[in-house]
C-alpha atoms as a PDB file:
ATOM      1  CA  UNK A   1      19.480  30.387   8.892  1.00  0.00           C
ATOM      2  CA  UNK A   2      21.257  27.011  10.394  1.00  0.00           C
ATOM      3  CA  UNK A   3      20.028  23.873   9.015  1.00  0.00           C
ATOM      4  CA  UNK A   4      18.686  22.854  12.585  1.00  0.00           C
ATOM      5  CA  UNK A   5      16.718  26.084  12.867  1.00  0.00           C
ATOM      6  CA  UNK A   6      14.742  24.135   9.752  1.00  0.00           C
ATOM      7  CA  UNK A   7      14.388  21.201  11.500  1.00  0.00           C
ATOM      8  CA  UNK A   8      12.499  22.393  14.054  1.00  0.00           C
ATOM      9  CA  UNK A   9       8.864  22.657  12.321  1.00  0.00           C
ATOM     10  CA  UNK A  10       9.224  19.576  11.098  1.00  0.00           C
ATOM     11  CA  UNK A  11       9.962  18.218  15.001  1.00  0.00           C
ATOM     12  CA  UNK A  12       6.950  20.252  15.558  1.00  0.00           C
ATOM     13  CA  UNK A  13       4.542  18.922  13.607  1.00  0.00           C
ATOM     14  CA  UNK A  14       5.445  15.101  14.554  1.00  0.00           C
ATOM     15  CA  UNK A  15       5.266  15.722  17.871  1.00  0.00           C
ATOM     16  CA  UNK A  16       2.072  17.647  17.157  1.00  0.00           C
ATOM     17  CA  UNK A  17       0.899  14.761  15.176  1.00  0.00           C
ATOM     18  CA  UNK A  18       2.165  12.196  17.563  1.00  0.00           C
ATOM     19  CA  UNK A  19       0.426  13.892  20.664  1.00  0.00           C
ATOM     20  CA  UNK A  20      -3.349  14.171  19.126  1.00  0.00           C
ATOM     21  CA  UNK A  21      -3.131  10.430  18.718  1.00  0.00           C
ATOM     22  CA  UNK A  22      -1.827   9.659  21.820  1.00  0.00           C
ATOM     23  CA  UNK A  23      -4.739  12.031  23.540  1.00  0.00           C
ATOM     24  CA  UNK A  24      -7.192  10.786  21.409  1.00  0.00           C
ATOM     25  CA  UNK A  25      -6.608   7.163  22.361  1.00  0.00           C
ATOM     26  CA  UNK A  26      -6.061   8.099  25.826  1.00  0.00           C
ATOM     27  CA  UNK A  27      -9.313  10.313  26.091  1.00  0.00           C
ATOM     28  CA  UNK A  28     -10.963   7.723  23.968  1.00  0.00           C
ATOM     29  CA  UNK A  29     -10.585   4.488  26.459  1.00  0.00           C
ATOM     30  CA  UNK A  30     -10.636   6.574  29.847  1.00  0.00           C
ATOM     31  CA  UNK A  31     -14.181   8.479  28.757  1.00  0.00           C
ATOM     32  CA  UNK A  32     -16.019   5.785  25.795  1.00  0.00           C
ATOM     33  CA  UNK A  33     -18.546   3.796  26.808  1.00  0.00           C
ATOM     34  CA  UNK A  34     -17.603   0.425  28.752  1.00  0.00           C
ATOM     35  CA  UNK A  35     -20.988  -1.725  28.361  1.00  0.00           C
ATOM     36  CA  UNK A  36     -19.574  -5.003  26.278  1.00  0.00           C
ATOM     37  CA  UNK A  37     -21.998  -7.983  25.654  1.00  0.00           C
ATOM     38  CA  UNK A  38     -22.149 -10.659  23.312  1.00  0.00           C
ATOM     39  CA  UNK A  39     -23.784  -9.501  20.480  1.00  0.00           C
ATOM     40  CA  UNK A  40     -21.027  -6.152  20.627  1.00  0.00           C
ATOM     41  CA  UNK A  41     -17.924  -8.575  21.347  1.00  0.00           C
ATOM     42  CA  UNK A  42     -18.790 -10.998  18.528  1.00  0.00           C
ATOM     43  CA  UNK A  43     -17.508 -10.478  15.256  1.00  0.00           C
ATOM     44  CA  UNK A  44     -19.630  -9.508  12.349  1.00  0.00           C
ATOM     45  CA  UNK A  45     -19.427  -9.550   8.690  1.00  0.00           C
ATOM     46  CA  UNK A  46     -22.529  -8.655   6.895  1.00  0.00           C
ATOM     47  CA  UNK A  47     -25.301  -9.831   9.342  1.00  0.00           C
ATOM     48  CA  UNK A  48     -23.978 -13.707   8.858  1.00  0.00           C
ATOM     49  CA  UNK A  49     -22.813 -15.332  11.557  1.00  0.00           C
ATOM     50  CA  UNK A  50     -19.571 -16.844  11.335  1.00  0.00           C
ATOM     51  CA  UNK A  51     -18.655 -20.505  10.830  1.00  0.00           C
ATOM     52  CA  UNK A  52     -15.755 -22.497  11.711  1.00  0.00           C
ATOM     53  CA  UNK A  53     -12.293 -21.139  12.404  1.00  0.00           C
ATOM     54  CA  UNK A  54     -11.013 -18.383  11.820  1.00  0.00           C
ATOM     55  CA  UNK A  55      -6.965 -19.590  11.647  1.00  0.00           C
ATOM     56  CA  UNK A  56      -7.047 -21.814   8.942  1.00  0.00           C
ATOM     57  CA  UNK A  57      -5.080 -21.422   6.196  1.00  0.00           C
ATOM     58  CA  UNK A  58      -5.731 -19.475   3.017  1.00  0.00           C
ATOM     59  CA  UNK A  59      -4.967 -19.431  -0.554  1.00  0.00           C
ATOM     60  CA  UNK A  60      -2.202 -16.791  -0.876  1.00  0.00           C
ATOM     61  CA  UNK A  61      -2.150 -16.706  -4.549  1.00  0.00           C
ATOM     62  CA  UNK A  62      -4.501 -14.065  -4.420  1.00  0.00           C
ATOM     63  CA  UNK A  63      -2.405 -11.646  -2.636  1.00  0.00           C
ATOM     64  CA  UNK A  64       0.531 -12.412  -5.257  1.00  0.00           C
ATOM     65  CA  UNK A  65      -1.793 -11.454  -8.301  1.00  0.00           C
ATOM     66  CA  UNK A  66      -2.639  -8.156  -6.493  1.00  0.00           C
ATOM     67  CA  UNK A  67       1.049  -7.475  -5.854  1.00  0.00           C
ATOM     68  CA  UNK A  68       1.651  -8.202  -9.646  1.00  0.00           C
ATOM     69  CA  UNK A  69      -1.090  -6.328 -10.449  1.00  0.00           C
ATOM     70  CA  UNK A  70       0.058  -3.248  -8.420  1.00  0.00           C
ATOM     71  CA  UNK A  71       3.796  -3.478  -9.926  1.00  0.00           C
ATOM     72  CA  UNK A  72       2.243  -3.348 -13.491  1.00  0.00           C
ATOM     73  CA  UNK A  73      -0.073  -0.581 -12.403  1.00  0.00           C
ATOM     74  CA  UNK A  74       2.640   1.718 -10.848  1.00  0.00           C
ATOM     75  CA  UNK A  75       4.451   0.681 -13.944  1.00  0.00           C
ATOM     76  CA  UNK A  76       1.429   2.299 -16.310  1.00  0.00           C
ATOM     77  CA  UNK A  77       1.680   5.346 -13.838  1.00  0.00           C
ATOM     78  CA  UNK A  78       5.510   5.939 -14.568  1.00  0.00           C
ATOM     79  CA  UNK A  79       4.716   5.817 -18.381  1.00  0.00           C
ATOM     80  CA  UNK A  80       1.919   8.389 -18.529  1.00  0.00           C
ATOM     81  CA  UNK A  81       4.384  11.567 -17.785  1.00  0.00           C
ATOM     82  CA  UNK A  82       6.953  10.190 -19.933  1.00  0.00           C
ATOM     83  CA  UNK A  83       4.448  10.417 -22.902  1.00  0.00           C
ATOM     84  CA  UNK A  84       3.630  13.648 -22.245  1.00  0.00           C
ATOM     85  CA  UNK A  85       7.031  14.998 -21.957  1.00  0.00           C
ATOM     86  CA  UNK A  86       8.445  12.699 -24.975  1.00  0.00           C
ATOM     87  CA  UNK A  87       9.284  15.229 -27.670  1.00  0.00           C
ATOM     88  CA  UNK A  88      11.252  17.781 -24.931  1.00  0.00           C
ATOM     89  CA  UNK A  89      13.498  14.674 -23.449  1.00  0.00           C
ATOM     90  CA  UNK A  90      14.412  13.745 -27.095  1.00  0.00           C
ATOM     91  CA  UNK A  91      16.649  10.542 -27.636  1.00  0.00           C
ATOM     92  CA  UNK A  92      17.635   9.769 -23.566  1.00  0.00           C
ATOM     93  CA  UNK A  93      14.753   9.808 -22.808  1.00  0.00           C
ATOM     94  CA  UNK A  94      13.882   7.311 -24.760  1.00  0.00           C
ATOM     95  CA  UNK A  95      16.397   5.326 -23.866  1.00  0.00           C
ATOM     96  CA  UNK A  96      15.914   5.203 -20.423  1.00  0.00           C
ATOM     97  CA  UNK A  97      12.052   4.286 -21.479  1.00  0.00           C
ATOM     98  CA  UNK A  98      13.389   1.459 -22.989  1.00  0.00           C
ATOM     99  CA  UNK A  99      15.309   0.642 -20.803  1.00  0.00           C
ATOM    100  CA  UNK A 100      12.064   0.794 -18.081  1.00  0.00           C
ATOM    101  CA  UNK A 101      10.101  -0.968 -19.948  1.00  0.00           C
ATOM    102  CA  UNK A 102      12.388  -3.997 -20.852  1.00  0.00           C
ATOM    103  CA  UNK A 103      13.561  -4.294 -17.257  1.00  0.00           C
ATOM    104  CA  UNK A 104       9.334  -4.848 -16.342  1.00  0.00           C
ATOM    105  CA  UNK A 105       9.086  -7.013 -19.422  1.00  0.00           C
ATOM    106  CA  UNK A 106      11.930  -9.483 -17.980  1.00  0.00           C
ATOM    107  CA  UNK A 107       9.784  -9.368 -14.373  1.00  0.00           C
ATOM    108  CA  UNK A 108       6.596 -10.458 -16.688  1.00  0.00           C
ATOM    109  CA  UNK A 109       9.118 -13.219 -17.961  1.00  0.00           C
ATOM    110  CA  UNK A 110       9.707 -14.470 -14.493  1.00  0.00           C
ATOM    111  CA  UNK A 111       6.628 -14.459 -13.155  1.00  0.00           C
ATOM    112  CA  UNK A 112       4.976 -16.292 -16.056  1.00  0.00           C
ATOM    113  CA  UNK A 113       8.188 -18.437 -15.845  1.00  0.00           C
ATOM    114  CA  UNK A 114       7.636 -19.000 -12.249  1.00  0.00           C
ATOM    115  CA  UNK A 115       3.511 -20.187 -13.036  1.00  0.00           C
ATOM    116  CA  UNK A 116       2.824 -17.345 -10.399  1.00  0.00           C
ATOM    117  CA  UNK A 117       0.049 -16.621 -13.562  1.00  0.00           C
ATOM    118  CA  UNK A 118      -1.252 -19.717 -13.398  1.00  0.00           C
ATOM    119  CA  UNK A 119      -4.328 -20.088 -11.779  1.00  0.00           C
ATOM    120  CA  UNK A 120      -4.402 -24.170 -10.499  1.00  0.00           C
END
């Protein structure tokens, strides 16, 4: 079998894929309901009207601690099957844990060093 005969499922399925969106968008805006008033066009969050603009600025520190926060987490998640396998991968193994782990330890370094920890 040619490798572009196993190419062509894969085409299949994204054009597939790519076509039920496009009808479903299509097929939603030409036959959903059109009846927009105010109450439907304003925005809502929780029953509480909004107050004053929504383009100010924000605090973006918040998104940096959740970026840290998923680093360190996909970090934990990289760890767990190394445990498990630890005895069979014997002593590179290790080393490359070690090597993992001090690589994530001199990001923790930066960051601290960089107050992106800090909270004021």
């Amino acid at each position: 079998m040619p490798l572009q005969d196993a190419y062509w499922p894969l085409i299949l399925v994204a054009l597939l894929a790519f076509g039920f969106g496009a009808v479903s968008v299509l097929l939603s805006s030409l036959l959903g309901p059109k009846k927009p008033d105010p109450i439907k066009c304003s925005p809502y969050e929780c029953g509480v009207e909004p107050v004053g603009n929504a383009r100010r600025k924000f605090f973006v520190h918040y998104y940096v601690i959740a970026m840290l926060f998923l680093i360190f987490d996909i970090e934990v998640v990289f760890t767990y099957p190394w445990a498990v396998s630890f005895k069979s991968m014997g002593l590179w193994g290790y080393i490359e844990m070690v090597v993992f782990i001090v690589i994530f330890l001199l990001i923790y370094v930066y960051v601290l060093g960089r107050g992106a920890l800090e909270w004021e």
